[in-house]
C-alpha atoms as a PDB file:
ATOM      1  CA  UNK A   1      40.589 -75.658 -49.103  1.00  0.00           C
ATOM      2  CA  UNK A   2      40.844 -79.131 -50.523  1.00  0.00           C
ATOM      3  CA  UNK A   3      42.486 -79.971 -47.266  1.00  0.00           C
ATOM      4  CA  UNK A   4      39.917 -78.921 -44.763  1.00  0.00           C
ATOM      5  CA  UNK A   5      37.719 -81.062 -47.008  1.00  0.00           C
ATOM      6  CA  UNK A   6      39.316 -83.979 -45.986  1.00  0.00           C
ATOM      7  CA  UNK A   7      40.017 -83.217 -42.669  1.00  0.00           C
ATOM      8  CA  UNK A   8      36.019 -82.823 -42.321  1.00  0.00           C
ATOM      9  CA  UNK A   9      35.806 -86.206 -44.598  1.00  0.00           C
ATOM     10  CA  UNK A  10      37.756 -88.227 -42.220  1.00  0.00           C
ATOM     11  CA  UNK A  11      36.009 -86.555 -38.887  1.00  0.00           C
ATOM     12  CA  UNK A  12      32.609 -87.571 -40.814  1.00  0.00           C
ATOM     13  CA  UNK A  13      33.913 -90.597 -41.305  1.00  0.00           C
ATOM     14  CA  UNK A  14      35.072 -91.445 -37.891  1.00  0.00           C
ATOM     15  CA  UNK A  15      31.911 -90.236 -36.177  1.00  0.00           C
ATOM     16  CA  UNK A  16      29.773 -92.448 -38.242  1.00  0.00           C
ATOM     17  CA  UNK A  17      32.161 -95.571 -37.344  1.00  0.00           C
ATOM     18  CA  UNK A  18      31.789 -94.165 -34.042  1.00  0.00           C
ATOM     19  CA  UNK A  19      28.052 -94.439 -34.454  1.00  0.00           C
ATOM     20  CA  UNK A  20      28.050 -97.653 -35.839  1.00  0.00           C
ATOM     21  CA  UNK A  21      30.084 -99.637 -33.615  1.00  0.00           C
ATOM     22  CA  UNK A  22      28.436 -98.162 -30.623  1.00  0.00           C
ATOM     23  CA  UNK A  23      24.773 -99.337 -31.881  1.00  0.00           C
ATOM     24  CA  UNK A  24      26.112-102.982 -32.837  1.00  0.00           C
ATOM     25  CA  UNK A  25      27.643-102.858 -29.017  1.00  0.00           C
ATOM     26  CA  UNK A  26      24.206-101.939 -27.756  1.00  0.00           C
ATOM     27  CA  UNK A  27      22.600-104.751 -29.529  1.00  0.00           C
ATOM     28  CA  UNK A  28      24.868-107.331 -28.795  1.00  0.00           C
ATOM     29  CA  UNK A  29      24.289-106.473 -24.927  1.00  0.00           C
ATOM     30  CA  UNK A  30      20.565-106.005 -25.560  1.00  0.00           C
ATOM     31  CA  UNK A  31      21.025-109.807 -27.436  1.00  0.00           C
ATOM     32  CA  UNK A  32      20.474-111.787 -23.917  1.00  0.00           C
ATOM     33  CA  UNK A  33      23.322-113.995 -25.647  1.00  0.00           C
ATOM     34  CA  UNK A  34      25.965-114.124 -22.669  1.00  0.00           C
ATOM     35  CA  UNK A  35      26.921-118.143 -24.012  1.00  0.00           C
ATOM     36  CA  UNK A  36      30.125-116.302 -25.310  1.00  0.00           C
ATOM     37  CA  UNK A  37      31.034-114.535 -22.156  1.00  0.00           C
ATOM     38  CA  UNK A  38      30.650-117.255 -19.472  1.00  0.00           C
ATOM     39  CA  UNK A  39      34.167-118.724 -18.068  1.00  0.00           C
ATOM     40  CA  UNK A  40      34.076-122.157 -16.141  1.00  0.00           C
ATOM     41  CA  UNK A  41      35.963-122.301 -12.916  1.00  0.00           C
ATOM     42  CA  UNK A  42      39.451-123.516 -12.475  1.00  0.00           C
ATOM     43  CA  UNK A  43      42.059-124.998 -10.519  1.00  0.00           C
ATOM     44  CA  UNK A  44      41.213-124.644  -6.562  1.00  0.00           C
ATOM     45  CA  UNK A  45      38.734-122.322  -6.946  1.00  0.00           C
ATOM     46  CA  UNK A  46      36.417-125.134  -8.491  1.00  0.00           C
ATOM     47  CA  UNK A  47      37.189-127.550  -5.706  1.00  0.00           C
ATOM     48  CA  UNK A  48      36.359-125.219  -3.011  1.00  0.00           C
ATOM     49  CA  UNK A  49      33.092-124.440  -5.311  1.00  0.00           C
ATOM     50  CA  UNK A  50      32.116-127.362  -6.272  1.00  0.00           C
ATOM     51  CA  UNK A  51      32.151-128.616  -2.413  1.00  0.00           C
ATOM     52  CA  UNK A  52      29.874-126.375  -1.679  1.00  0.00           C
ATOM     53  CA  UNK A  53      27.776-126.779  -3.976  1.00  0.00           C
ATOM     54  CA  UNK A  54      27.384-130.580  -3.333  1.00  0.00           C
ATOM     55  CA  UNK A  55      27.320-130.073   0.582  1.00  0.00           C
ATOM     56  CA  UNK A  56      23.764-127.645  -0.225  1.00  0.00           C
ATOM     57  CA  UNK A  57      22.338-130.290  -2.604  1.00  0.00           C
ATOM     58  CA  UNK A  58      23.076-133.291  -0.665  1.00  0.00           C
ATOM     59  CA  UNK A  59      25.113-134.904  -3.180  1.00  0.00           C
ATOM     60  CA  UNK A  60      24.767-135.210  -7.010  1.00  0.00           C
ATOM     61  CA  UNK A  61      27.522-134.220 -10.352  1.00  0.00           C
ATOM     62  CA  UNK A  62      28.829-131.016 -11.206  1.00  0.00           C
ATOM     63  CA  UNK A  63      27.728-130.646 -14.616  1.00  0.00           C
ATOM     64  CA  UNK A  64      28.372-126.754 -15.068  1.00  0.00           C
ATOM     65  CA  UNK A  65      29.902-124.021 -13.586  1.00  0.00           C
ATOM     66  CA  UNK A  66      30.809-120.279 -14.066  1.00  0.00           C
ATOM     67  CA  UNK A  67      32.425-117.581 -12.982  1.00  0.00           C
ATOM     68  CA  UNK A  68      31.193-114.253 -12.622  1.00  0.00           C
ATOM     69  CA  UNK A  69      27.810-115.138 -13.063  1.00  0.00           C
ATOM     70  CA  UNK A  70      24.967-112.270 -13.186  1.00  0.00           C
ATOM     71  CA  UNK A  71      23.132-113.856  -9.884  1.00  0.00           C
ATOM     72  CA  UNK A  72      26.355-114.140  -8.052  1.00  0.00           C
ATOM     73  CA  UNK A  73      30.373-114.714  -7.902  1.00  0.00           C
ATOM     74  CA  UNK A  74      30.227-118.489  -8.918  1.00  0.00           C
ATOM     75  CA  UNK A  75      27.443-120.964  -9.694  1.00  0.00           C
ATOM     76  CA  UNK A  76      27.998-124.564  -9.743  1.00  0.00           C
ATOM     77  CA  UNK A  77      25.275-126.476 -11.585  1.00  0.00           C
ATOM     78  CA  UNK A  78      24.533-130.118  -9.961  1.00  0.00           C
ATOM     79  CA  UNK A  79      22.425-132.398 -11.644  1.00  0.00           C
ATOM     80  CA  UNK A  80      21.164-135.217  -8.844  1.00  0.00           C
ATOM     81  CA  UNK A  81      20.393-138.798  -8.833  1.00  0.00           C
ATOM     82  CA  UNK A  82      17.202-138.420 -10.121  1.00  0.00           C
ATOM     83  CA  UNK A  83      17.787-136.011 -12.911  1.00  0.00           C
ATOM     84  CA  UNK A  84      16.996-132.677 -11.811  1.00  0.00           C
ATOM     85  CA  UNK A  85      19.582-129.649 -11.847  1.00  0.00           C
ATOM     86  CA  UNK A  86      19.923-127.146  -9.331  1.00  0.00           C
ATOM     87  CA  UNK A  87      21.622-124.046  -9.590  1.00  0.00           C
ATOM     88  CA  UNK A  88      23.964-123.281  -6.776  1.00  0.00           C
ATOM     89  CA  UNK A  89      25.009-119.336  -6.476  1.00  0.00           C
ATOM     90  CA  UNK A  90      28.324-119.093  -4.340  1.00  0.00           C
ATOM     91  CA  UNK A  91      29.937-115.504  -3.358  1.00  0.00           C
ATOM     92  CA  UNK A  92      33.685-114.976  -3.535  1.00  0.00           C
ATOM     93  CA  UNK A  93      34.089-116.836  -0.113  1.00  0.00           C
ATOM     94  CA  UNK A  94      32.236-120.392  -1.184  1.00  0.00           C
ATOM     95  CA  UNK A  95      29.161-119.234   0.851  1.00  0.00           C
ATOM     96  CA  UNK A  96      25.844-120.172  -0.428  1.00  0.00           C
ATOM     97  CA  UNK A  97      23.991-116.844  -1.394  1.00  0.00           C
ATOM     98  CA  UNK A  98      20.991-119.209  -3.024  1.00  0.00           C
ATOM     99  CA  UNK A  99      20.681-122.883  -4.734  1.00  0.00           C
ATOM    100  CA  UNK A 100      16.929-123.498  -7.021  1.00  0.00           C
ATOM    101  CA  UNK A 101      16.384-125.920  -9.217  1.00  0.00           C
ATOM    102  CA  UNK A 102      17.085-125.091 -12.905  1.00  0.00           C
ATOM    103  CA  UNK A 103      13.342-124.462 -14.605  1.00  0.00           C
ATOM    104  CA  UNK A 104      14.881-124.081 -18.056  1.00  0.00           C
ATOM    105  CA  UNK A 105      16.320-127.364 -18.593  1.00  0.00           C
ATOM    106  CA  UNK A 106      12.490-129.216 -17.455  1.00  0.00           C
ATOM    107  CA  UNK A 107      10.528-129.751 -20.920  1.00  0.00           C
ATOM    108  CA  UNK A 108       8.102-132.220 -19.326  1.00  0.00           C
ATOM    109  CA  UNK A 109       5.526-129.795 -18.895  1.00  0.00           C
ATOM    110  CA  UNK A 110       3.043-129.834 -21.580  1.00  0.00           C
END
């Protein structure tokens, strides 16, 4: 008897890990925080990218990029001559899928 006790222990035991690792996954996801997850692009990949990028802006600096972005494959952030940053979203080819300017780095607007 003793031993089914523990057996039901550990099972109790498990489920609640179960329980609680699952709800600190959710909130981690529901956090917004994806700073940890983003990976710059490499090697040829980021030549081919950032190419692109500056052909659809007309010029400027990379000054970010990322792969597997939520909005598309790649995005190549170019800041131009006059300050502004666009975002540039590339699909798995180099192909433009969209380029706007970058609204959350502006805090002129008051």
């Amino acid at each position: 008897m003793k031993r089914q006790m523990s057996k039901k222990a550990a099972a109790v035991l498990a489920a609640s890990a179960a329980i609680v690792l699952g709800a600190a996954g959710i909130a981690w996801a529901a956090s917004g925080d994806d700073d940890g997850s983003e990976r710059p692009i490499t090697g040829a990949a980021l030549e081919q990218a950032s190419a692109a990028a500056l052909e659809e802006t007309g010029g400027g600096t990379v000054t970010e990029t990322e792969v597997g972005d939520e909005e598309s494959y790649y995005e190549v952030e170019v800041t131009l001559e006059n300050g502004d940053q666009v975002d540039v979203q590339l699909d798995r080819d180099f192909q433009v899928v969209s380029a706007e300017a970058d609204e959350e780095e502006s805090g002129d607007e008051e």
